[in-house]
Protein backbone atom coordinates (compact mmCIF):
# COMPACT_ATOMS: atom_id res chain seq x y z
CA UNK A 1 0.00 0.00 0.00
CA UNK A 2 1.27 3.95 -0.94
CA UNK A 3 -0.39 6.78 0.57
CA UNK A 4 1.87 8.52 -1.79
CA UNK A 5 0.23 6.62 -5.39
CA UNK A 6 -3.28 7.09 -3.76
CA UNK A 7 -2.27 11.07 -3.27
CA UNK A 8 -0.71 10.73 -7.04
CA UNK A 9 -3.94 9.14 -8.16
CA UNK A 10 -5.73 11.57 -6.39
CA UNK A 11 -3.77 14.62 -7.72
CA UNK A 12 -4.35 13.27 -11.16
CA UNK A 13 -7.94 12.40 -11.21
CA UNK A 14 -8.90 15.86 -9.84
CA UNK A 15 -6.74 17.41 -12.73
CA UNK A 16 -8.97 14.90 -15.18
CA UNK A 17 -12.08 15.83 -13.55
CA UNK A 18 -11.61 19.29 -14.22
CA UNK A 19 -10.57 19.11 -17.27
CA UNK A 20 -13.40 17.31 -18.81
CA UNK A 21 -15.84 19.56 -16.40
CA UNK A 22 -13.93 22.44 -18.02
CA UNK A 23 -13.37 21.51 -21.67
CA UNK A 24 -15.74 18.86 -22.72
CA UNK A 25 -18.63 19.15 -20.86
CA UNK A 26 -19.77 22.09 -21.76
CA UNK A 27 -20.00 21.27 -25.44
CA UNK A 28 -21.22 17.67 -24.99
CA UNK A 29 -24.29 19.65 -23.31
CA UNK A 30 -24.86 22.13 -25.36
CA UNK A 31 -25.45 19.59 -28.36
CA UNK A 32 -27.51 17.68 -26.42
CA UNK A 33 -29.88 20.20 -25.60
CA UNK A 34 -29.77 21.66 -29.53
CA UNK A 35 -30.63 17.61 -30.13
CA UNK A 36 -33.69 17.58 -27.79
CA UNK A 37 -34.99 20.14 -29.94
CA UNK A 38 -34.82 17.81 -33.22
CA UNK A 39 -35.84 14.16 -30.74
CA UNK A 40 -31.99 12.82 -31.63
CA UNK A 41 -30.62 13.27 -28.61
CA UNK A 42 -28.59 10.64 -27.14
CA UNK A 43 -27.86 10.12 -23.46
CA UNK A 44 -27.56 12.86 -21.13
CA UNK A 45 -24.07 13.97 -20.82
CA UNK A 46 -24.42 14.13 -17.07
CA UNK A 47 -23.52 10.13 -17.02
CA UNK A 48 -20.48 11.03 -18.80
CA UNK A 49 -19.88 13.47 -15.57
CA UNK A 50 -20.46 10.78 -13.41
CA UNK A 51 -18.28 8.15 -15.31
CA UNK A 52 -15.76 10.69 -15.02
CA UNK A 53 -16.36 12.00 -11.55
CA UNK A 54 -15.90 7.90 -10.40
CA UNK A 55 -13.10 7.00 -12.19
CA UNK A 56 -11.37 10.19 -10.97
CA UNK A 57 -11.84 10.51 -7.86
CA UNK A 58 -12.53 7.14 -6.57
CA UNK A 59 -10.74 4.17 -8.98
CA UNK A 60 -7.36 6.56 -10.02
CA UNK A 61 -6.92 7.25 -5.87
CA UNK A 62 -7.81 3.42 -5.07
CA UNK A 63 -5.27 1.81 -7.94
CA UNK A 64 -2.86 4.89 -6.72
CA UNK A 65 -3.04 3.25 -3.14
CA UNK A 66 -2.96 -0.45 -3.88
CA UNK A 67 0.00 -0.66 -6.96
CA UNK A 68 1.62 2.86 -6.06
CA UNK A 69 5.02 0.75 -4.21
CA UNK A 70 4.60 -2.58 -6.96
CA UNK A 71 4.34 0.30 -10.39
CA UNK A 72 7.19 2.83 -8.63
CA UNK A 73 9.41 -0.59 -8.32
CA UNK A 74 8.74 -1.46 -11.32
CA UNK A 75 10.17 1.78 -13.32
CA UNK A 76 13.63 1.95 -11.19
CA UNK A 77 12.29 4.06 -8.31
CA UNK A 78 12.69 3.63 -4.47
């Protein structure tokens, strides 16, 4: 276990997480709501957020915390 990979995980999911939040998501939304107009839209971009939001904040930290030591061995560092 690495409280330093879960912090690295951590570090990097929030950076992911705001980047989508930031970038994509607003134009994901935006076509979907130009699409309900038309009856074409797909699914609501919001479970995209919440894929994201999970993976990023939950799974990145929780691999971080369990393979941190095994993955930092693994490339030559202490």
């Amino acid at each position: 276990m690495s409280l330093g990979g879960a912090f690295t995980g951590l570090v990097i999911g929030v950076l992911e997480v705001w980047a989508v939040q930031t970038l994509v998501y607003p134009a994901l939304r935006w076509r979907h709501e130009e699409a309900k107009v038309t009856g074409s839209q797909g699914r609501d971009p919001a479970r995209l957020m919440l894929l994201v939001w999970l993976q990023g904040l939950v799974i990145l930290p929780l691999l971080g915390l369990f393979f941190g030591r095994p993955f930092a061995a693994s490339i030559g560092l202490k």
